[in-house]
PDB file of N, CA and C in Angstrom:
ATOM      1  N   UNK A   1      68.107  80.051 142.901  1.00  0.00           N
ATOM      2  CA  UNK A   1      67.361  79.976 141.667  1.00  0.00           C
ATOM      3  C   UNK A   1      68.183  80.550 140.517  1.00  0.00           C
ATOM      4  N   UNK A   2      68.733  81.933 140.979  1.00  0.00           N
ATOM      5  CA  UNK A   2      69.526  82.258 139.434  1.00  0.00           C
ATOM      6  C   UNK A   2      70.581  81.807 139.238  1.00  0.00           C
ATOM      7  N   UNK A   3      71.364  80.926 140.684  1.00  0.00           N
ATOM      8  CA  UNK A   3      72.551  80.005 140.151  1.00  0.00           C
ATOM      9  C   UNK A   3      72.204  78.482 139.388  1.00  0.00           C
ATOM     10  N   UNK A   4      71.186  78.235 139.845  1.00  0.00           N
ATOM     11  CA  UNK A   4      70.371  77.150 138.804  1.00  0.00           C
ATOM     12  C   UNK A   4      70.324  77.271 137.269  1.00  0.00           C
ATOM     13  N   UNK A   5      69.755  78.783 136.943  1.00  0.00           N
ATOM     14  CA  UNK A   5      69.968  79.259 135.920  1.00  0.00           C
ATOM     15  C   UNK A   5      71.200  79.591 134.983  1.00  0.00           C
ATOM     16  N   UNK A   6      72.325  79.810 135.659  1.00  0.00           N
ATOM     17  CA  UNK A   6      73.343  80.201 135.307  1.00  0.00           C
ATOM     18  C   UNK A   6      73.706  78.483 134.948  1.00  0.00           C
ATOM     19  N   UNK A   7      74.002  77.710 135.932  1.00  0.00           N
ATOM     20  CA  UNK A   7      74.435  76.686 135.977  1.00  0.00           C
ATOM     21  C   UNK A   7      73.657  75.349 134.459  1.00  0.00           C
ATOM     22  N   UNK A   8      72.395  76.351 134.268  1.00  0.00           N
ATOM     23  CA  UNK A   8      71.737  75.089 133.260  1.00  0.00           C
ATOM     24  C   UNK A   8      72.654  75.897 131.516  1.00  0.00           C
ATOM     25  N   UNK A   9      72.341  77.205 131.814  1.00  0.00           N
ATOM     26  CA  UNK A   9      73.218  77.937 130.761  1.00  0.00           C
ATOM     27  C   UNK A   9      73.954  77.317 130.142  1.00  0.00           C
ATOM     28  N   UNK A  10      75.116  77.349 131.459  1.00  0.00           N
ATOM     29  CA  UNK A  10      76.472  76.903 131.096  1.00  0.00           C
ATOM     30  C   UNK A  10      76.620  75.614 130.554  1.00  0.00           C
ATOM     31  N   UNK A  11      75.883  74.269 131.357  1.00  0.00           N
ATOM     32  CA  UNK A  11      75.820  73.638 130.952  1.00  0.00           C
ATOM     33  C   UNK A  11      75.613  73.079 129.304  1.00  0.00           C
ATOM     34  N   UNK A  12      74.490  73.651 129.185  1.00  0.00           N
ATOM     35  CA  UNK A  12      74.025  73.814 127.210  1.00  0.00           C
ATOM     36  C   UNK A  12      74.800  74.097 126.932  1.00  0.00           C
ATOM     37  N   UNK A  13      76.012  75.439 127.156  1.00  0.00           N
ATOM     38  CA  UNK A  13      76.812  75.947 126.190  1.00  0.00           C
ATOM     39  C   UNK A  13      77.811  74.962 125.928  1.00  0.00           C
ATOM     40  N   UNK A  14      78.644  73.690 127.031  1.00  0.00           N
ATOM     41  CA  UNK A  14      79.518  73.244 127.063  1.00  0.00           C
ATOM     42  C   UNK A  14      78.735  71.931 126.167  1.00  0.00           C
ATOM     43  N   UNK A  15      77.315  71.674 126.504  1.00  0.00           N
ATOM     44  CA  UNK A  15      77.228  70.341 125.118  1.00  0.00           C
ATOM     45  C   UNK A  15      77.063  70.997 123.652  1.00  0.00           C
ATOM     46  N   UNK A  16      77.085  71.806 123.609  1.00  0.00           N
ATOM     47  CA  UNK A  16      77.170  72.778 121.976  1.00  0.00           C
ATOM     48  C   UNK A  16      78.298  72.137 121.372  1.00  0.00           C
ATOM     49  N   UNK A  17      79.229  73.103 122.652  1.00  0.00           N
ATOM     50  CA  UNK A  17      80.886  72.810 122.210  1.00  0.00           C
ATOM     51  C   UNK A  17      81.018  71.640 121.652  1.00  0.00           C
ATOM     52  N   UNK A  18      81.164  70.669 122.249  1.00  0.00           N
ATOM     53  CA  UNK A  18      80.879  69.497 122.599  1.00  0.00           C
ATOM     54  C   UNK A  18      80.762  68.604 121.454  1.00  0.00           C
ATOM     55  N   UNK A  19      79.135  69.180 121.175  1.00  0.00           N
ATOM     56  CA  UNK A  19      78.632  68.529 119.908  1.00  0.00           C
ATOM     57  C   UNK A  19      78.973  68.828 118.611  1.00  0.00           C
ATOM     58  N   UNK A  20      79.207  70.247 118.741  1.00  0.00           N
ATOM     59  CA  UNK A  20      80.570  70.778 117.461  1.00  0.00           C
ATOM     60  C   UNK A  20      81.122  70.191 117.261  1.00  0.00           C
ATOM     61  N   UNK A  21      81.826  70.239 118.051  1.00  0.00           N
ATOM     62  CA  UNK A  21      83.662  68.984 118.276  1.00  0.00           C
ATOM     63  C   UNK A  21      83.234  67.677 117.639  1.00  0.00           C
ATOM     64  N   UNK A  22      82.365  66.928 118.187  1.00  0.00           N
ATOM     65  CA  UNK A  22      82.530  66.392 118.302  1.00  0.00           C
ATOM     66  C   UNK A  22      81.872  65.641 116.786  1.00  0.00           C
ATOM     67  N   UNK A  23      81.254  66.786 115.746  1.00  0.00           N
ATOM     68  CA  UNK A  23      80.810  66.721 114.483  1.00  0.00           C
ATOM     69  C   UNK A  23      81.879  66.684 113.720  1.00  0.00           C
ATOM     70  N   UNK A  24      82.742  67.730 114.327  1.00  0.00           N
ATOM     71  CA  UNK A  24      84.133  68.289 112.981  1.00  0.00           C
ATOM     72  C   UNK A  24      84.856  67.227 112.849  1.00  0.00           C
ATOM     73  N   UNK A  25      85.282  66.029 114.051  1.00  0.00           N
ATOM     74  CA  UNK A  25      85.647  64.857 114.473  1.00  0.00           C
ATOM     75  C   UNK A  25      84.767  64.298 113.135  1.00  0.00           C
ATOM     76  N   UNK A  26      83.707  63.541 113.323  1.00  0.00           N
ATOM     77  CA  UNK A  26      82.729  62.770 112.736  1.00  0.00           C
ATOM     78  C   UNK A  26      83.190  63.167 111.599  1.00  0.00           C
ATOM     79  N   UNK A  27      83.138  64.362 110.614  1.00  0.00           N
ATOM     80  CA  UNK A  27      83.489  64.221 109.244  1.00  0.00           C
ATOM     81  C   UNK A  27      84.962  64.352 108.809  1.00  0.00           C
ATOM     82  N   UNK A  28      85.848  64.849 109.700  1.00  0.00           N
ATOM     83  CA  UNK A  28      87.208  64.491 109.704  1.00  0.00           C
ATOM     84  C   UNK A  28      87.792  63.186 109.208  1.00  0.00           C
ATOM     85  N   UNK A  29      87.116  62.152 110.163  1.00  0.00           N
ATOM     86  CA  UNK A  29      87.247  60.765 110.193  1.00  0.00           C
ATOM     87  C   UNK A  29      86.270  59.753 108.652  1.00  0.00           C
ATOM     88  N   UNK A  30      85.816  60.805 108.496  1.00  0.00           N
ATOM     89  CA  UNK A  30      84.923  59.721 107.132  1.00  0.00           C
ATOM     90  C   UNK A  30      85.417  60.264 106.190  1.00  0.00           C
ATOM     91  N   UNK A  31      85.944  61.664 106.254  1.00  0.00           N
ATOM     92  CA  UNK A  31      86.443  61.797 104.664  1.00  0.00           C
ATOM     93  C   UNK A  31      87.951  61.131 104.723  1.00  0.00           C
ATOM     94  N   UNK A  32      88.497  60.772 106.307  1.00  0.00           N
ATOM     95  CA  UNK A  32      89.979  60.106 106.027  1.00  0.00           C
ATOM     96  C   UNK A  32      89.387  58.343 105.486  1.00  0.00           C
ATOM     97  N   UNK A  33      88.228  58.282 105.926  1.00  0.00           N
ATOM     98  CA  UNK A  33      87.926  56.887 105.156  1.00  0.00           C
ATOM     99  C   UNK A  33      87.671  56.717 103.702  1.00  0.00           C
ATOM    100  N   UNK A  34      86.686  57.269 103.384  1.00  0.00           N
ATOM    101  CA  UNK A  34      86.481  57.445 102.003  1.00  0.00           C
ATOM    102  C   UNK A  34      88.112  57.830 101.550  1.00  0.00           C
ATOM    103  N   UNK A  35      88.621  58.657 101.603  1.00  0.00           N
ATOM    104  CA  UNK A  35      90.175  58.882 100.954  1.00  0.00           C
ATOM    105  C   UNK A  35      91.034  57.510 100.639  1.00  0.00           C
ATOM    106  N   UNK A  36      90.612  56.904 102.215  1.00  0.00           N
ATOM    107  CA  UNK A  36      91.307  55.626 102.012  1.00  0.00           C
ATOM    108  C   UNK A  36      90.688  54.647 100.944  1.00  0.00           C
ATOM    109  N   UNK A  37      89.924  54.471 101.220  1.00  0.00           N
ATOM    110  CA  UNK A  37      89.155  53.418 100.076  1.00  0.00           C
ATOM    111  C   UNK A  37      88.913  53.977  98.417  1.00  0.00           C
ATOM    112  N   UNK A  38      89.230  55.293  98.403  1.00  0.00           N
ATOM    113  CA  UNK A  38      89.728  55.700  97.069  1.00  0.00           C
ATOM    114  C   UNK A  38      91.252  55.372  96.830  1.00  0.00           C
ATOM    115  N   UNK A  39      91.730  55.661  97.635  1.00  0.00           N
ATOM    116  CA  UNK A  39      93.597  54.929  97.265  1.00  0.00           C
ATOM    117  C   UNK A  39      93.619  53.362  97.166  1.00  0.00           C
ATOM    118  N   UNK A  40      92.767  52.797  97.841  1.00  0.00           N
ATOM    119  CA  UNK A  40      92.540  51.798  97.698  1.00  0.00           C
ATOM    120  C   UNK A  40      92.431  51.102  96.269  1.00  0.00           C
ATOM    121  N   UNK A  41      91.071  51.768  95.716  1.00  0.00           N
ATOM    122  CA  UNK A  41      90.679  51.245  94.262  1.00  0.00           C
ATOM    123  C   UNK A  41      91.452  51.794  93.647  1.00  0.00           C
ATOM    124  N   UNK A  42      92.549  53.201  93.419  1.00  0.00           N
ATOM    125  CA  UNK A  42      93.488  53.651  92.464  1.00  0.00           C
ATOM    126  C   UNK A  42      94.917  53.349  92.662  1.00  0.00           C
ATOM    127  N   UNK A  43      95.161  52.265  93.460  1.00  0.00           N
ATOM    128  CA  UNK A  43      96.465  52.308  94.012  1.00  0.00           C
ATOM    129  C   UNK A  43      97.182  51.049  92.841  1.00  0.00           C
ATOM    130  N   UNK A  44      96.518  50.086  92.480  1.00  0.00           N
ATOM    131  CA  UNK A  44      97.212  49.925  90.937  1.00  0.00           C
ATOM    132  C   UNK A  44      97.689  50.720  89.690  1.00  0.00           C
ATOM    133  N   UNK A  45      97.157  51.932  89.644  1.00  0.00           N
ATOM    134  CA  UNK A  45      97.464  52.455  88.628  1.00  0.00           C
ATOM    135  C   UNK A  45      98.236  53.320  88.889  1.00  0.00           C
ATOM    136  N   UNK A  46      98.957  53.961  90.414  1.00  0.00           N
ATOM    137  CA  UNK A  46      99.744  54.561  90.796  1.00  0.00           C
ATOM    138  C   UNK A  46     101.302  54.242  90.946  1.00  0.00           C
ATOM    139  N   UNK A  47     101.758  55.510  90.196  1.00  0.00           N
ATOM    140  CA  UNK A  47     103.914  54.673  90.427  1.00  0.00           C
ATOM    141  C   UNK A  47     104.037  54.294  91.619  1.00  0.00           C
ATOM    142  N   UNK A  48     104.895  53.014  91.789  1.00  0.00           N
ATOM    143  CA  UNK A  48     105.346  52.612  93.061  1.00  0.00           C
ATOM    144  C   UNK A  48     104.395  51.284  93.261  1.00  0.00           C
ATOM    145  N   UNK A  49     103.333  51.114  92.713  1.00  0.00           N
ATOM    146  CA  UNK A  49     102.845  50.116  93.008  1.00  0.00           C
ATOM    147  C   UNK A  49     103.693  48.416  92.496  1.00  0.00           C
ATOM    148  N   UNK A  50     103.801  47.742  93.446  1.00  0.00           N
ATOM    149  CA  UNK A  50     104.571  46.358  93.282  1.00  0.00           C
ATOM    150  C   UNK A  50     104.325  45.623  92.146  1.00  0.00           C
ATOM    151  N   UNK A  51     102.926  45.737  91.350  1.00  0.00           N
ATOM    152  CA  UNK A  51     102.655  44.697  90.126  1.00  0.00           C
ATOM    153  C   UNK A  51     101.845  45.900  89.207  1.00  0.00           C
ATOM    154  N   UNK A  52     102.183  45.081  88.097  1.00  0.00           N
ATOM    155  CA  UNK A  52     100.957  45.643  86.890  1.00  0.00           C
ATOM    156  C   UNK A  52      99.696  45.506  87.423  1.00  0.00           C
ATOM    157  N   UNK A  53      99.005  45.970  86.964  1.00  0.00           N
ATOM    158  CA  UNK A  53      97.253  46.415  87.725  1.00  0.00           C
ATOM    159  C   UNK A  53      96.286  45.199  87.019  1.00  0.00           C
ATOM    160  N   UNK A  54      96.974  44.541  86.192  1.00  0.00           N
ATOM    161  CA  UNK A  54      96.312  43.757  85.446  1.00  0.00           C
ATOM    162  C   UNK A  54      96.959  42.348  86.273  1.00  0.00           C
ATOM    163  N   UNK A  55      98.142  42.014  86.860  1.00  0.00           N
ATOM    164  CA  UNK A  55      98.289  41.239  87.824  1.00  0.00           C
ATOM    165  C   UNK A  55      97.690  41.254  89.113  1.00  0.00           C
ATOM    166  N   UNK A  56      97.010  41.788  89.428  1.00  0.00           N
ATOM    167  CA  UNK A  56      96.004  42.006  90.684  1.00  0.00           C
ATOM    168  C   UNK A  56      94.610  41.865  91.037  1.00  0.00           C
ATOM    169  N   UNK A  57      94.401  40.778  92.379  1.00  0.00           N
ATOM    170  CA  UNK A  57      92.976  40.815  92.303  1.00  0.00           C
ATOM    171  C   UNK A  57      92.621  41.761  93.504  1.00  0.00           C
ATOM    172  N   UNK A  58      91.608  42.544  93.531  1.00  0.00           N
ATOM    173  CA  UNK A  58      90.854  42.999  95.010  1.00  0.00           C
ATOM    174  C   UNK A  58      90.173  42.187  96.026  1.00  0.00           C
ATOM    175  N   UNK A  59      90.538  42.157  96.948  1.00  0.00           N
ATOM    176  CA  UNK A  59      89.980  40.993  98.334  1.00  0.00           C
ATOM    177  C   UNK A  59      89.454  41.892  99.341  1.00  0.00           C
ATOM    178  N   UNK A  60      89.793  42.831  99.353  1.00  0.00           N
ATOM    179  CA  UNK A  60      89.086  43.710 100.167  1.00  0.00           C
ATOM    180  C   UNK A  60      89.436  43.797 101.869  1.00  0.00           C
ATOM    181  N   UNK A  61      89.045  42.561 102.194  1.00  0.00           N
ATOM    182  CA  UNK A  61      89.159  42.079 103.906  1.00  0.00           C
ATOM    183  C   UNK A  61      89.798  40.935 103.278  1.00  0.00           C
ATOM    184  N   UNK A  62      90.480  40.579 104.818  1.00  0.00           N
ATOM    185  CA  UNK A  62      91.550  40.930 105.387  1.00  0.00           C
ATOM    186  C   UNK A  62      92.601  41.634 104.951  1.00  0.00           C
ATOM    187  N   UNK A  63      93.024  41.520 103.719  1.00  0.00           N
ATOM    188  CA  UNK A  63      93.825  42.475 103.181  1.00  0.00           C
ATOM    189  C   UNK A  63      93.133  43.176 101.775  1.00  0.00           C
ATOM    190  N   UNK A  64      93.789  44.125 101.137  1.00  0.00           N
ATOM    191  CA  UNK A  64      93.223  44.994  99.919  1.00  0.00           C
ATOM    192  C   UNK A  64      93.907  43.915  98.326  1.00  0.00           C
ATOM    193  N   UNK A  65      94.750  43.329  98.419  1.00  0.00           N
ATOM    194  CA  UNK A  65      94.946  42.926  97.108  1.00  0.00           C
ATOM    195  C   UNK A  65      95.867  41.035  97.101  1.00  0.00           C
ATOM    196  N   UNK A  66      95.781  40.867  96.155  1.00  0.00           N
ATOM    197  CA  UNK A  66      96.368  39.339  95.798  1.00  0.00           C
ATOM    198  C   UNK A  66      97.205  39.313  94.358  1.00  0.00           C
ATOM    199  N   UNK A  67      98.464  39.673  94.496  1.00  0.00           N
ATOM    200  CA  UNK A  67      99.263  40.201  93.282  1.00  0.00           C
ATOM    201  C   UNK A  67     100.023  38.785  92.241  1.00  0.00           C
ATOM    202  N   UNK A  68      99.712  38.772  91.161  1.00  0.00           N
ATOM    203  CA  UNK A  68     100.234  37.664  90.414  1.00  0.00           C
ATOM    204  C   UNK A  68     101.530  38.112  89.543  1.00  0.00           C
ATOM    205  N   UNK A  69     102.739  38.422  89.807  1.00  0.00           N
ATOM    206  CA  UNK A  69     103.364  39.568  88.585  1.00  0.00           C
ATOM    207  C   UNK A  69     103.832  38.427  87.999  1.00  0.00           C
ATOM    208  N   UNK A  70     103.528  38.793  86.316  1.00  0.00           N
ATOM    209  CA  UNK A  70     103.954  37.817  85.258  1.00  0.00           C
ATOM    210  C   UNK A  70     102.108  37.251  84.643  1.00  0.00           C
ATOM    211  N   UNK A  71     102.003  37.398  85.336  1.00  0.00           N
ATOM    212  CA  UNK A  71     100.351  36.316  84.624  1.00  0.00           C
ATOM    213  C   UNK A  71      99.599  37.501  83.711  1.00  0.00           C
ATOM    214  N   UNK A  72      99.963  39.091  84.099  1.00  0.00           N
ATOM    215  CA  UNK A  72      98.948  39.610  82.940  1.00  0.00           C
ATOM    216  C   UNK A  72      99.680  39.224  81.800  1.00  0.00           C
ATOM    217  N   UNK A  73     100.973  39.280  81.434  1.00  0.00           N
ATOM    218  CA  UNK A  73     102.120  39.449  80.066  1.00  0.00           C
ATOM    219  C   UNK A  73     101.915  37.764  79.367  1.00  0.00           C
ATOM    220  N   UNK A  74     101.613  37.097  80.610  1.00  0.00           N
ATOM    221  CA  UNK A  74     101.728  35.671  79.782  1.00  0.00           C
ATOM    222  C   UNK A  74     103.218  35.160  80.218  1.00  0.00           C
ATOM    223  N   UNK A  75     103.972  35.818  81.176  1.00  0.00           N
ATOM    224  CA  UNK A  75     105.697  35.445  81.126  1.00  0.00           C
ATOM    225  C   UNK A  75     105.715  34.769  82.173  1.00  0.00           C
ATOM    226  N   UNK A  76     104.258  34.388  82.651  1.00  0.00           N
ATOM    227  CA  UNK A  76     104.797  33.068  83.987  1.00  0.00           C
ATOM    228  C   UNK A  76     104.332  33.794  85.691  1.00  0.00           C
ATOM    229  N   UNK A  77     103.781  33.652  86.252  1.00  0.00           N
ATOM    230  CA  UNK A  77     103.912  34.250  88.177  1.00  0.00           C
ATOM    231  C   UNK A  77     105.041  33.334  88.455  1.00  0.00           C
ATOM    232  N   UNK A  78     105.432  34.423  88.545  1.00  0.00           N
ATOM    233  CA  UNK A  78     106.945  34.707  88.890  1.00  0.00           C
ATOM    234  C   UNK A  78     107.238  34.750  91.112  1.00  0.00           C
ATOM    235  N   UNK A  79     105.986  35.038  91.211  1.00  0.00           N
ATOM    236  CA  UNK A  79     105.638  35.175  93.133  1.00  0.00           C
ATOM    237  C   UNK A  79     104.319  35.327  92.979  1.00  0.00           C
ATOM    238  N   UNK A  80     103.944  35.329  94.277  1.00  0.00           N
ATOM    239  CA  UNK A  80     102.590  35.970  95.140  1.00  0.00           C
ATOM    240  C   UNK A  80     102.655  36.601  95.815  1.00  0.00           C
ATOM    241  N   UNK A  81     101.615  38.241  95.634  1.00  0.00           N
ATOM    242  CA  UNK A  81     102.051  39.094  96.872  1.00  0.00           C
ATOM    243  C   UNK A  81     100.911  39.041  97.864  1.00  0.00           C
ATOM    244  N   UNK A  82     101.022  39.438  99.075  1.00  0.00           N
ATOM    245  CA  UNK A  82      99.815  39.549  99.205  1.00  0.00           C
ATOM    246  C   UNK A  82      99.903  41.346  99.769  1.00  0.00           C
ATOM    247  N   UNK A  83      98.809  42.374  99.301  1.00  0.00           N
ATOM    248  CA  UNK A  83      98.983  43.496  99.154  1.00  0.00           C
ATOM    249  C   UNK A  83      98.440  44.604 100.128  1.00  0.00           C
ATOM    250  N   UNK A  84      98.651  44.789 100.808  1.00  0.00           N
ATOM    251  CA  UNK A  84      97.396  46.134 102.192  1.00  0.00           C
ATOM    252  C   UNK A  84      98.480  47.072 101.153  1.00  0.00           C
ATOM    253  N   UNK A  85      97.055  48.281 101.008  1.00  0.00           N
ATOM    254  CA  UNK A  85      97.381  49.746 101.062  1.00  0.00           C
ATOM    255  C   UNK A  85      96.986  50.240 102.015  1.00  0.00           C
ATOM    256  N   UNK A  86      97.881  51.250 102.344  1.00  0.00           N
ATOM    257  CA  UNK A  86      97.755  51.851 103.861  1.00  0.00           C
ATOM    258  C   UNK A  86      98.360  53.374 103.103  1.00  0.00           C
ATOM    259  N   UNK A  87      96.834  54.741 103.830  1.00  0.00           N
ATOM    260  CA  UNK A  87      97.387  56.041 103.066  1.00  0.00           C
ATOM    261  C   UNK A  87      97.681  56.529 104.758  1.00  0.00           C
ATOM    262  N   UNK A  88      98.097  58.091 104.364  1.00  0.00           N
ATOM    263  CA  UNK A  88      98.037  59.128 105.814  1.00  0.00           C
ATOM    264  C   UNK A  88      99.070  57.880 106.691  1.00  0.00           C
ATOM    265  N   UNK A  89      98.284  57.877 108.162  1.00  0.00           N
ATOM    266  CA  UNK A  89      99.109  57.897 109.378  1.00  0.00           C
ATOM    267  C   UNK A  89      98.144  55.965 109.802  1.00  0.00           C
ATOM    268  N   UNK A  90      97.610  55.636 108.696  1.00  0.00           N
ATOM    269  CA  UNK A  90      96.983  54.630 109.131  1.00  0.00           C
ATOM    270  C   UNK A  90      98.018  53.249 109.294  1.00  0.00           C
ATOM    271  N   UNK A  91      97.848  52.710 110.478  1.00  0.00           N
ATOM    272  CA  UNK A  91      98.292  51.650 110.544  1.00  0.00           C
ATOM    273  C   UNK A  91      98.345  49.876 110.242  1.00  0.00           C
ATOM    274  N   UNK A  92      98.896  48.725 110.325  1.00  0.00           N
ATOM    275  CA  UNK A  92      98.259  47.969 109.865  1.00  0.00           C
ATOM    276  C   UNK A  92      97.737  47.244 110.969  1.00  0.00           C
ATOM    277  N   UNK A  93      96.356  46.428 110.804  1.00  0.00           N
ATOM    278  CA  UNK A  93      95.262  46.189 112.039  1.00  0.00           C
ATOM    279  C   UNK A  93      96.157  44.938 112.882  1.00  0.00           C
ATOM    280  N   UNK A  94      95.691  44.608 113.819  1.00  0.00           N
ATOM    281  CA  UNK A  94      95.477  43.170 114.669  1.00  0.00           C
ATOM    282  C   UNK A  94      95.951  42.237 113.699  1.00  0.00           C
ATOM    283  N   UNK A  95      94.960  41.975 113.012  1.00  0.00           N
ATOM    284  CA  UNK A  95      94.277  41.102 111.533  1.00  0.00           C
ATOM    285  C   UNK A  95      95.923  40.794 110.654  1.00  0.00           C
ATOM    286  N   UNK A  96      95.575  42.263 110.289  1.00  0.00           N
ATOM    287  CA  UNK A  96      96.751  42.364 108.785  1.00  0.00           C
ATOM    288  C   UNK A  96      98.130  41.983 109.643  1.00  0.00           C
ATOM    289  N   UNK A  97      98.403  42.414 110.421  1.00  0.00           N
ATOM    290  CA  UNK A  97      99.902  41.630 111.502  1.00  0.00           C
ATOM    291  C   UNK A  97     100.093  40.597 111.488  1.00  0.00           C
ATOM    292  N   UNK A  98      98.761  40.254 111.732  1.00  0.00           N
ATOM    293  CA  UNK A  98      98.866  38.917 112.078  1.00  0.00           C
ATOM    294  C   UNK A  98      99.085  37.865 110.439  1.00  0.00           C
ATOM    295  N   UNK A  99      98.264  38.369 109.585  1.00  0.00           N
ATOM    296  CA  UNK A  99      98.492  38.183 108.162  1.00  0.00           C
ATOM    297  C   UNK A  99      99.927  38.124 107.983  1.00  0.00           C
ATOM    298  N   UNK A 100      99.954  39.560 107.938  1.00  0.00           N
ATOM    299  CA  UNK A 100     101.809  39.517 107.590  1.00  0.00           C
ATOM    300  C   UNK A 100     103.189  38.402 108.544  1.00  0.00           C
ATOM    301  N   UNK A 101     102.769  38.913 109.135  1.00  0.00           N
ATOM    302  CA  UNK A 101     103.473  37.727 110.720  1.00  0.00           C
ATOM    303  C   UNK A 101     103.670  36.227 109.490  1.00  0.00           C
ATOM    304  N   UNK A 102     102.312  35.751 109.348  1.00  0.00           N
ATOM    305  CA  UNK A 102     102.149  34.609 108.622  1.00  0.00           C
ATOM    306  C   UNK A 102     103.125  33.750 107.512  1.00  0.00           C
ATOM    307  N   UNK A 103     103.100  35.374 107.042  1.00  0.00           N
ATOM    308  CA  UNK A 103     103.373  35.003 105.460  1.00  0.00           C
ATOM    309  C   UNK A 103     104.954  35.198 105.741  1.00  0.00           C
ATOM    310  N   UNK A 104     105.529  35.860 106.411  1.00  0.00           N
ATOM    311  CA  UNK A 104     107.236  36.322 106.609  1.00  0.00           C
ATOM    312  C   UNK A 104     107.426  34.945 106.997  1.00  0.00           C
ATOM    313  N   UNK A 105     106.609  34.271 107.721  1.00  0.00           N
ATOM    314  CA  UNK A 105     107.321  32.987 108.319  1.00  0.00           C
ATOM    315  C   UNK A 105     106.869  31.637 107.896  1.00  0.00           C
ATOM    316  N   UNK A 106     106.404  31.806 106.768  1.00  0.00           N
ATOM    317  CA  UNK A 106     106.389  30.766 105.639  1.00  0.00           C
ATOM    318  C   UNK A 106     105.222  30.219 106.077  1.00  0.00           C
ATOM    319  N   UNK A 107     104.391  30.142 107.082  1.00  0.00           N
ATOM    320  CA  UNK A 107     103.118  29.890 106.873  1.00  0.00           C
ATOM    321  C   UNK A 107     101.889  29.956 106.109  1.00  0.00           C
ATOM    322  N   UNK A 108     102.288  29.296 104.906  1.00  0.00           N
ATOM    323  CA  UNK A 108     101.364  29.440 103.469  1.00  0.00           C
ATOM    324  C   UNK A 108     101.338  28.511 103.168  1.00  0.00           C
ATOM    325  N   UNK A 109     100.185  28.379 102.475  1.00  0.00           N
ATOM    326  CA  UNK A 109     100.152  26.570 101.405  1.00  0.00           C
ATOM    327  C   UNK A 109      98.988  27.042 100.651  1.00  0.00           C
ATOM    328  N   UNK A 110      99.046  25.620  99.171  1.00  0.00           N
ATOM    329  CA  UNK A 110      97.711  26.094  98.282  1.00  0.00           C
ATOM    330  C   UNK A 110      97.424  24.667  98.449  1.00  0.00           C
ATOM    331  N   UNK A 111      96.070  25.306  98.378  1.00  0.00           N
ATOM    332  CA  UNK A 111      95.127  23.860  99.354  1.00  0.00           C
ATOM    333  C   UNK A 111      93.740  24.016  97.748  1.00  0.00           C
ATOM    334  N   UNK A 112      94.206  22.311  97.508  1.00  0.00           N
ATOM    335  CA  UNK A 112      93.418  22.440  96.031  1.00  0.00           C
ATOM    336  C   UNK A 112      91.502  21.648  96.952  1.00  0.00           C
ATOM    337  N   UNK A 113      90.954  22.230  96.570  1.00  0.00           N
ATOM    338  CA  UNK A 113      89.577  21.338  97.514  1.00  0.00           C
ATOM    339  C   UNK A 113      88.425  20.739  96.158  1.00  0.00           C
ATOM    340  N   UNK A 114      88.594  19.591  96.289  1.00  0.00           N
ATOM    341  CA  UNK A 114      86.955  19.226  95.382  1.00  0.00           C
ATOM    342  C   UNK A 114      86.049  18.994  96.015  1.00  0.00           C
ATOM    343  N   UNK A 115      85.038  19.133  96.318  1.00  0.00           N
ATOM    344  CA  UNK A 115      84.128  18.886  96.975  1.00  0.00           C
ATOM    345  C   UNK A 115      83.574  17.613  95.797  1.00  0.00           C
ATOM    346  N   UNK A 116      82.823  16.258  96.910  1.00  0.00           N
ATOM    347  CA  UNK A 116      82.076  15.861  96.656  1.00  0.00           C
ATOM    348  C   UNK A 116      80.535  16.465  95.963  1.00  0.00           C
ATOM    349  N   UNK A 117      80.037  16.181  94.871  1.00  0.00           N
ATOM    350  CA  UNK A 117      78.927  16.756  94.885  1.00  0.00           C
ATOM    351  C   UNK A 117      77.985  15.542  93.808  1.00  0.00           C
ATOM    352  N   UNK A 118      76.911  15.031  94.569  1.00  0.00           N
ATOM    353  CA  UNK A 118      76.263  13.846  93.533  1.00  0.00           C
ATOM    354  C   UNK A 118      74.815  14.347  93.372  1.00  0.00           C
TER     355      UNK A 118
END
C-alpha cells in the first residue's frame, strides 16, 4: 500500500516535469514563429534584401515573395525572383526544394489563361 503511494507520487511529479517541459517547448516554438513571420513582413525593408520593397509581391505559401526589380522605377523587370525568407536555424520545406529544384532547372513558363465567359 505505501509503495502504491510512493509510486502514484512519483508518478505526478514526473508528469509536472513533463508538462513544464513540455510548456517552455510550446512557447519557445511560437515565439520562433511569430519572429518568423515578423521577418517575413519586414524583410523588404531590411539591407541585403534582393529588390526594392516596392518591386515585391507577398504570396505567402509556397513561398514568401515574387520579386519584379526594375518595375517600381519604371526602368523595365529586368528578372523574376522568386523569394523564401528563412530567419534562425529554419530550413527550406519539402515544398520550397522542390520550388527551388524547379526554377534552377528552368522549369518555368508564363501561361496567359482567358477563360471563356458568356
Amino acid at each position: 500500500m505505501l509503495g502504491k503511494k510512493f509510486g502514484t507520487i512519483e508518478l505526478k511529479s514526473k508528469f509536472d516535469s513533463l508538462l513544464k517541459e513540455g510548456r517552455k517547448d510550446a512557447v519557445k516554438r511560437s515565439r520562433a514563429v511569430l519572429s518568423g513571420q515578423m521577418a517575413e513582413q519586414i524583410a523588404p525593408f531590411l539591407n541585403g534584401f534582393p529588390c526594392n520593397p516596392s518591386d515585391v509581391r507577398f504570396v505567402g505559401k509556397p513561398l514568401d515573395f515574387i520579386g519584379f526589380p526594375g518595375a517600381g522605377d519604371g526602368s523595365g523587370i529586368k528578372e523574376i525572383l522568386f523569394i523564401e525568407v528563412k530567419t534562425g536555424n529554419s530550413a527550406l520545406s519539402a515544398r520550397e526544394k522542390e520550388i527551388k529544384e524547379a526554377v534552377e532547372a528552368g522549369r518555368v513558363r508564363y501561361v496567359e489563361y482567358n477563360p471563356e465567359i458568356e
